[in-house]
N, C-alpha and C. Protein backbone atom coordinates (compact mmCIF):
# COMPACT_ATOMS: atom_id res chain seq x y z
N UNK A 1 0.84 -1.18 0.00
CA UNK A 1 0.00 0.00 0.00
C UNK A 1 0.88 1.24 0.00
N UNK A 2 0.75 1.91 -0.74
CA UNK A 2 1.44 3.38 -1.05
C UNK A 2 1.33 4.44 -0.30
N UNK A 3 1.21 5.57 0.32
CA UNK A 3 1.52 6.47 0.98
C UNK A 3 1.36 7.32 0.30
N UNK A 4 1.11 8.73 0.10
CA UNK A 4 0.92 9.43 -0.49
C UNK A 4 0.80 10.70 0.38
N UNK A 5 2.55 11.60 0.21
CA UNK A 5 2.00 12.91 1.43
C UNK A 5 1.84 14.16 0.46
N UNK A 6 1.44 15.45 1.10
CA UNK A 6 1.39 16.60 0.59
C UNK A 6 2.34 17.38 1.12
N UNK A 7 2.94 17.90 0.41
CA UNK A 7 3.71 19.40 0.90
C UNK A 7 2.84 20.55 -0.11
N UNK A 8 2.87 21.72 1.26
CA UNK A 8 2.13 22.88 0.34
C UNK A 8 3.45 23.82 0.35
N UNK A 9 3.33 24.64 -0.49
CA UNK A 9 4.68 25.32 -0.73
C UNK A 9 3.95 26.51 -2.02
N UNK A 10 4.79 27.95 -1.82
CA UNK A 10 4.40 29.03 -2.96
C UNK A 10 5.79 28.81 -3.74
N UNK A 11 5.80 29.35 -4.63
CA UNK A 11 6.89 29.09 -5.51
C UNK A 11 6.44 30.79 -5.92
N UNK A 12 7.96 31.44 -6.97
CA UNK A 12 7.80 32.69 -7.10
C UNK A 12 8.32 32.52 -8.49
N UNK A 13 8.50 34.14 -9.31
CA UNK A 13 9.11 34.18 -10.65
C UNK A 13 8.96 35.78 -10.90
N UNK A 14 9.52 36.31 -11.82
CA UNK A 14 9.89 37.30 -12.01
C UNK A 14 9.45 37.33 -13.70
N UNK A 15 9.29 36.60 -13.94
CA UNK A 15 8.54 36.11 -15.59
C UNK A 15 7.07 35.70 -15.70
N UNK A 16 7.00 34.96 -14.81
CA UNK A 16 5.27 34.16 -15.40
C UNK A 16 4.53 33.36 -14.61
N UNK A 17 3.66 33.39 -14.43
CA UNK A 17 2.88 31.88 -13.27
C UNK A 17 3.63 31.35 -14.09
N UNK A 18 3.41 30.36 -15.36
CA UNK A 18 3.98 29.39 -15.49
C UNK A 18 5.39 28.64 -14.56
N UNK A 19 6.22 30.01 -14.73
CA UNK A 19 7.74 29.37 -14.44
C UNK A 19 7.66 29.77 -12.47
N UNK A 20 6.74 30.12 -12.07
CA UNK A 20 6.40 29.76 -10.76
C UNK A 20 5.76 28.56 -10.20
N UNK A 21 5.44 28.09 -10.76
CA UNK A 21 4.90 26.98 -10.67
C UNK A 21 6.07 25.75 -10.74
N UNK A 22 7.04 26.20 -11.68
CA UNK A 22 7.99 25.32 -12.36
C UNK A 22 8.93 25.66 -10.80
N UNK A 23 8.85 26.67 -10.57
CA UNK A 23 10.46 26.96 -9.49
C UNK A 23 9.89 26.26 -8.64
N UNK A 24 8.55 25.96 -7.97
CA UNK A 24 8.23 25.42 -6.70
C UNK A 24 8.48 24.50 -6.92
N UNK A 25 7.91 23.39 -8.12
CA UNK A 25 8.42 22.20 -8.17
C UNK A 25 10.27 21.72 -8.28
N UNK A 26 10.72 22.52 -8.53
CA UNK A 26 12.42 22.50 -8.73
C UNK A 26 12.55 22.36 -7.62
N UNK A 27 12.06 23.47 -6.36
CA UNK A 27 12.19 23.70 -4.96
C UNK A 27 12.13 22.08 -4.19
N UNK A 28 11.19 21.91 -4.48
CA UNK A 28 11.02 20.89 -4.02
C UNK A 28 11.67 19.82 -3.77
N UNK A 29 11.32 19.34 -5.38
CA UNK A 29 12.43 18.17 -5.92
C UNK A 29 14.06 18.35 -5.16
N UNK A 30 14.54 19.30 -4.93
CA UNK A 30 15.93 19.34 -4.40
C UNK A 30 15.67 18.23 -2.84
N UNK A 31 14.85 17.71 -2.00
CA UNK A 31 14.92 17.58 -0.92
C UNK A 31 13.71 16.53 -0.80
N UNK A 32 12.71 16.10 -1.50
CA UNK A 32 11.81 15.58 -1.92
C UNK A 32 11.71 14.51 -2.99
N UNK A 33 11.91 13.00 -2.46
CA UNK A 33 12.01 11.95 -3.84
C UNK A 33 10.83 11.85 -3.97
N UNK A 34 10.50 11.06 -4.88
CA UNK A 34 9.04 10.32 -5.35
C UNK A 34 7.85 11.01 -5.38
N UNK A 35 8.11 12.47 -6.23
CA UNK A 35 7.03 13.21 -6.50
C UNK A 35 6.55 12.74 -7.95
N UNK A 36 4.94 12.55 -7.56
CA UNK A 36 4.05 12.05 -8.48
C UNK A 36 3.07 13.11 -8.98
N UNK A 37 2.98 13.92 -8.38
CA UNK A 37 1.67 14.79 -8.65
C UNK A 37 1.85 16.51 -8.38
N UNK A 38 1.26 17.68 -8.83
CA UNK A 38 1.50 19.02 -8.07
C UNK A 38 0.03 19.66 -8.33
N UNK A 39 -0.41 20.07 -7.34
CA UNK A 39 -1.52 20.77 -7.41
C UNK A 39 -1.65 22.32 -7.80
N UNK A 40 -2.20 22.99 -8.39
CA UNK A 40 -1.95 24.16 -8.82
C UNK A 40 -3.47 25.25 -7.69
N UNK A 41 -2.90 25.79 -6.21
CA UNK A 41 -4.44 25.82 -5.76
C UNK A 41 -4.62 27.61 -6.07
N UNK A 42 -4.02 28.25 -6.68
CA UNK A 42 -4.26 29.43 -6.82
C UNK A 42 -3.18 30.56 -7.16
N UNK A 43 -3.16 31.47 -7.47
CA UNK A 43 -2.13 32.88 -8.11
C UNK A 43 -2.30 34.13 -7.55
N UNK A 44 -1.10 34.54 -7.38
CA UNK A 44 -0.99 35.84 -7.17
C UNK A 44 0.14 36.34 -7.34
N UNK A 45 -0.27 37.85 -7.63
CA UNK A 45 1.22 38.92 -8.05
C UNK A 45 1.31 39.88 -7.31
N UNK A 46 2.92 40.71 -7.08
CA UNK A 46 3.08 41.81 -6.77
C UNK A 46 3.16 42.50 -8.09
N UNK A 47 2.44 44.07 -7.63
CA UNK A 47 2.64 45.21 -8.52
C UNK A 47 3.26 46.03 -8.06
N UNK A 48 4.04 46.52 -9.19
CA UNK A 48 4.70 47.48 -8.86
C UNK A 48 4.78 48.88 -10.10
N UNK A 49 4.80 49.72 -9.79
CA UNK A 49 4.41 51.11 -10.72
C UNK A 49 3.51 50.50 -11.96
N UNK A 50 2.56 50.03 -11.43
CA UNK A 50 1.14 49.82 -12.24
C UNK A 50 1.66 48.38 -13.22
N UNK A 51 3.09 47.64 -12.68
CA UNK A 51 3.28 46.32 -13.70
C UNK A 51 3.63 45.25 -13.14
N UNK A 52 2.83 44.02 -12.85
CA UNK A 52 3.27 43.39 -12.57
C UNK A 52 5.07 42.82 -11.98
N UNK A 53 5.77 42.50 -11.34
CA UNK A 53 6.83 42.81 -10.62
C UNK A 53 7.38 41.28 -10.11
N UNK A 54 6.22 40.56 -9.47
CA UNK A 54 6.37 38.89 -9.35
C UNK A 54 5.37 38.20 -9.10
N UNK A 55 5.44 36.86 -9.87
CA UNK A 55 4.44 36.06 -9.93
C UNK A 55 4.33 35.07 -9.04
N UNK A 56 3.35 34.46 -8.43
CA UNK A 56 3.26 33.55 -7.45
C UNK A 56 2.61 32.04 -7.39
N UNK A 57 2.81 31.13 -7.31
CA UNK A 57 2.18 30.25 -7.33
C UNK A 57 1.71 29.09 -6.08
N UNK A 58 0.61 29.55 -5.85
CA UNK A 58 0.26 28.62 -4.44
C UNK A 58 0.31 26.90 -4.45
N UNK A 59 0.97 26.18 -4.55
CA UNK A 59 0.71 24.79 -4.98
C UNK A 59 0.91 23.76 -3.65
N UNK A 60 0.58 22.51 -4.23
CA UNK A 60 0.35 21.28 -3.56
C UNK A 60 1.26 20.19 -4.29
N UNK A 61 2.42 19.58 -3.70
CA UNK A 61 3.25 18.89 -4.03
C UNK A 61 3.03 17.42 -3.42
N UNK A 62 2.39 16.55 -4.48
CA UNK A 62 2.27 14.92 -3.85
C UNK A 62 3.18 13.92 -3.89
N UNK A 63 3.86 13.20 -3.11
CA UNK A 63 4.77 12.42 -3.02
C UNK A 63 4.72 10.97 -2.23
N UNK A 64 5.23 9.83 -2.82
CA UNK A 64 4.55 8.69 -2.22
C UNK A 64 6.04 8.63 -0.84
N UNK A 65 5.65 7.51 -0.09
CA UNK A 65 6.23 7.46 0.74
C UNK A 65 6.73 5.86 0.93
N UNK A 66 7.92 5.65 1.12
CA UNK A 66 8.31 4.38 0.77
C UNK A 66 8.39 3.75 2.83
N UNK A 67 7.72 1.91 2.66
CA UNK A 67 7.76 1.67 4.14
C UNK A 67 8.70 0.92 4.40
């Protein structure tokens, strides 16, 4: 029977949700084996002089757990 934990974690970027999304999972992966899954639960940015400045990504990182 498999295991299956969550880490929640924001990830950031200076370019795009996309590549925020991508840094959290990088984040992760450094310290984290056996990731199977990432949840994407929501976005947000800083503005700055009316332009966007950094992108954010709220996510959910699933990983099985070995017994």
């Amino acid at each position: 029977m498999a295991i299956v934990k969550i880490l929640e974690l924001v990830g950031s970027s200076d370019n795009s949700f996309d590549d925020a999304v991508k840094n959290a999972l990088a984040e992760a992966s450094k310290t984290v084996q056996h990731i199977v899954g990432i949840d994407v639960m929501g976005f947000k940015a800083e503005v700055t002089d009316n332009k966007i400045s950094n992108y954010k990504a709220h996510v959910k990182v699933a990983f099985t757990v070995e017994r």
